[in-house]
Protein backbone atom coordinates (compact mmCIF):
# COMPACT_ATOMS: atom_id res chain seq x y z
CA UNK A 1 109.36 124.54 114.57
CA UNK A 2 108.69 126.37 111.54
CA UNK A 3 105.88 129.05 111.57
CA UNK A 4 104.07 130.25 109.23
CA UNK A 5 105.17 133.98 109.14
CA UNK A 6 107.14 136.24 106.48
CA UNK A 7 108.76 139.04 107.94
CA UNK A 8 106.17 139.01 111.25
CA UNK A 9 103.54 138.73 108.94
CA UNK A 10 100.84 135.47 108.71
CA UNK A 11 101.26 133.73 105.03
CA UNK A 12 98.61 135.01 102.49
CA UNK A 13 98.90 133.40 99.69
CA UNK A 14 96.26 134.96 97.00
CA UNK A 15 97.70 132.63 93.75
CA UNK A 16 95.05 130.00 93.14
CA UNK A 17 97.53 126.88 92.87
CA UNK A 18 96.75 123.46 92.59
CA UNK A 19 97.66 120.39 94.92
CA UNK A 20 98.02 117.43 92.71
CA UNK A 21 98.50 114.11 94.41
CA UNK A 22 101.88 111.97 93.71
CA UNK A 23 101.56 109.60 97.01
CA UNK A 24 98.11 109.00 98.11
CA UNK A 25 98.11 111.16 101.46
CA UNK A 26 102.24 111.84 101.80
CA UNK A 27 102.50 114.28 99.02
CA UNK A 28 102.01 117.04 96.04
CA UNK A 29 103.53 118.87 93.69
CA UNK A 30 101.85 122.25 93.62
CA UNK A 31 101.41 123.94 90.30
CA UNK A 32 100.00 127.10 89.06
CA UNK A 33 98.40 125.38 86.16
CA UNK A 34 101.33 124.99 84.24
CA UNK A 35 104.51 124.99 86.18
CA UNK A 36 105.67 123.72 89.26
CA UNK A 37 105.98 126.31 91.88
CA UNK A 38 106.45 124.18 95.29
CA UNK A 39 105.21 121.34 96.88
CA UNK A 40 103.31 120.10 100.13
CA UNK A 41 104.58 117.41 102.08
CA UNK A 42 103.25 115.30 105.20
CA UNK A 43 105.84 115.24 107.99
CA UNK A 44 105.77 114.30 112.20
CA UNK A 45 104.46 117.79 112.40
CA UNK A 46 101.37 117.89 110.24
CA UNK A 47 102.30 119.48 106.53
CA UNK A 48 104.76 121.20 105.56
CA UNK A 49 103.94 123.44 102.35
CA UNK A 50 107.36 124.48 100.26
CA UNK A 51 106.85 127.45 97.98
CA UNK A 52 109.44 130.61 96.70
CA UNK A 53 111.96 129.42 98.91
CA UNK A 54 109.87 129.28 101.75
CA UNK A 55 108.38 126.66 104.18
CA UNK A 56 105.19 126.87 105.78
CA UNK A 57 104.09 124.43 108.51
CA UNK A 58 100.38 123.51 108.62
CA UNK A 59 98.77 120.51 110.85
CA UNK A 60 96.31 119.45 108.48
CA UNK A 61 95.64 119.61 104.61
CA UNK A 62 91.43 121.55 105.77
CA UNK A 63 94.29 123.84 107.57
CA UNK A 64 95.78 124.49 104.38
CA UNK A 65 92.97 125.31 102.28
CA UNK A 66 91.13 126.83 104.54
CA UNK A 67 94.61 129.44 105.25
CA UNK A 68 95.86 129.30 101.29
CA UNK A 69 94.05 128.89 97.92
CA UNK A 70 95.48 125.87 97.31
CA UNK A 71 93.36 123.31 95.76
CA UNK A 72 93.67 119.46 96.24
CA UNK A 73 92.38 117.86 93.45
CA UNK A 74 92.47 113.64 93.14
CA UNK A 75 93.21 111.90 89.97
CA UNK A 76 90.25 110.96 87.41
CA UNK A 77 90.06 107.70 87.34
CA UNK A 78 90.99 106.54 83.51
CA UNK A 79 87.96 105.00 81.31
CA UNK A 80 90.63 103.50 78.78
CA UNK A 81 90.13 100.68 77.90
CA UNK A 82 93.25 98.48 77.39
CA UNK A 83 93.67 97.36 73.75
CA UNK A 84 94.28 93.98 73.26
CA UNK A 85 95.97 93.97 69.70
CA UNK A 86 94.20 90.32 68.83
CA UNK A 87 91.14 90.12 71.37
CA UNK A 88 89.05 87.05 69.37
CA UNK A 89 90.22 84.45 72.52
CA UNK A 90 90.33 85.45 75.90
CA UNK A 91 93.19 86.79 77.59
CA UNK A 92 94.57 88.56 81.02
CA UNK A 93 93.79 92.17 81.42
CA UNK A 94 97.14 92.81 80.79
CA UNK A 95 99.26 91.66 78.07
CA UNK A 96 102.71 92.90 77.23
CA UNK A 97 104.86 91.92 73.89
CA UNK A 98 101.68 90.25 72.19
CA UNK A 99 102.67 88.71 69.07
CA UNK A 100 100.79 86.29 66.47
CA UNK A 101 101.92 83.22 65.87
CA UNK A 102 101.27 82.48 62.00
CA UNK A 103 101.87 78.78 61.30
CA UNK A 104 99.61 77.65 64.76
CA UNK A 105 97.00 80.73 64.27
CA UNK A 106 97.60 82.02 67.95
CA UNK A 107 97.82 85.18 69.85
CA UNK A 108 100.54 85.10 72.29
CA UNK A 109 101.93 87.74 74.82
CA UNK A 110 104.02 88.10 77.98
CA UNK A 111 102.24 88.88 81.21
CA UNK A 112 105.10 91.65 82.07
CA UNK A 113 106.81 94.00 79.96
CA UNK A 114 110.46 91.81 80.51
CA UNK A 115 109.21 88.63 80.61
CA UNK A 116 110.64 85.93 78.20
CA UNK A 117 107.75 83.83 78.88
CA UNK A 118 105.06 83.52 76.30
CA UNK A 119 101.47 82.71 77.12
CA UNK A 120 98.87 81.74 74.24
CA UNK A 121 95.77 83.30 74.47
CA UNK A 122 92.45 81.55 75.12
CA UNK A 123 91.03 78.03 76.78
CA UNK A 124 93.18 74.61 75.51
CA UNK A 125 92.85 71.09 76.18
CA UNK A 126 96.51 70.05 76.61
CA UNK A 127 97.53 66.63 76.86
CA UNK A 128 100.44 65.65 79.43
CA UNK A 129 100.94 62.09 80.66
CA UNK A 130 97.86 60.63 79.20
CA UNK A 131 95.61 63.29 80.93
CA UNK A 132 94.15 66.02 79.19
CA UNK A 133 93.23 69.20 81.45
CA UNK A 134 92.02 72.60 80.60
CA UNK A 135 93.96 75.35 80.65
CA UNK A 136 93.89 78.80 80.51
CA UNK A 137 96.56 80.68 78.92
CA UNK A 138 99.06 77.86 79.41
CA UNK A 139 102.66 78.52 78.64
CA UNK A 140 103.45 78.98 74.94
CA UNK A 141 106.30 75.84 75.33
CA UNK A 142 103.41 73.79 76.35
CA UNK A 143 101.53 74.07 73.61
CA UNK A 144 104.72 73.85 71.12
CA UNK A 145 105.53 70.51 73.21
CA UNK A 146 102.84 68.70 73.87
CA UNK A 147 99.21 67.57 72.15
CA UNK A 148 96.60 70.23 72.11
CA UNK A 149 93.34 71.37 70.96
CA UNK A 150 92.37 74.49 71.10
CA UNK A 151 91.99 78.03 71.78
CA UNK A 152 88.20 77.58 72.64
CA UNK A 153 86.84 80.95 73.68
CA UNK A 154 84.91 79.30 76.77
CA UNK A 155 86.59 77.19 79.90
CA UNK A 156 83.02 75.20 78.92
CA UNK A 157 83.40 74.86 75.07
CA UNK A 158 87.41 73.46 76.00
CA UNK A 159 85.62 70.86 78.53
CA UNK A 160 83.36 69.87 76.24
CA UNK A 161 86.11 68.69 74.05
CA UNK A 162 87.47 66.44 76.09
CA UNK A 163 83.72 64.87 76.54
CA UNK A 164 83.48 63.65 73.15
């Protein structure tokens, strides 16, 4: 088992460094504000800390910063908002590939980066078989196939449609 001695002598670190998280719990890359100077790692044994060429063992991460000044910070959770390029009709939070379809007036998008599969954004009343049903974000080959009406902004403003 690894200790945490140099040369017979208990590790001091007295750099202020900076634990930041890259698996929730499992591990960090340790940084001394700009660079990368080591990294802590969980393991059967508690933690292990790599750092100069060195590994220290620890059995908790309170072990480590109460031993070390190494700081664990957690991410900031991100206020962005996603951008939705065409936002008038309701859509999924996210969209990938979004596009504007000129000659129908529609916003369609993806729902993953590779996908081939366009979605139209917004409520529509699409008629299959002699029954029309509301639907949100249908397929974009459904609405180039089959009889629509539509985008309503509203799941209630596309029932109302088929009530009159």
């Amino acid at each position: 088992m690894p200790n945490n001695k140099i040369n017979g002598e208990d590790m001091i670190i007295d750099i202020e460094l900076t634990a930041k998280p890259i698996t929730d719990g499992e591990f960090w890359i340790l940084t001394d504000g700009k660079n990368k100077v080591g990294n802590v790692s969980a393991n059967v044994e508690g933690f292990g800390v790599e750092l100069g060429g060195h590994r220290f063992q620890f059995s908790t991460t309170e072990e480590i910063k109460n031993k070390t000044k190494i700081k664990f910070v957690t991410p900031e959770k991100s206020n962005i908002k996603l951008d939705v390029p065409y936002p008038e009709y309701p859509c999924p939070d996210k969209t990938f590939n979004s596009v504007f379809d000129v000659a129908r007036g529609l916003h369609v998008f993806t729902k993953t980066p590779k996908s081939k599969c366009f979605h139209a954004a917004g409520y529509f009343v699409v008629e299959h078989n002699n029954i029309q049903e509301v639907v949100f974000c249908p397929k974009y080959i459904f609405v180039q196939r089959y009889p629509y009406s539509g985008p309503y902004k509203t799941k209630i403003e596309a029932q109302n449609q088929i009530n009159i």
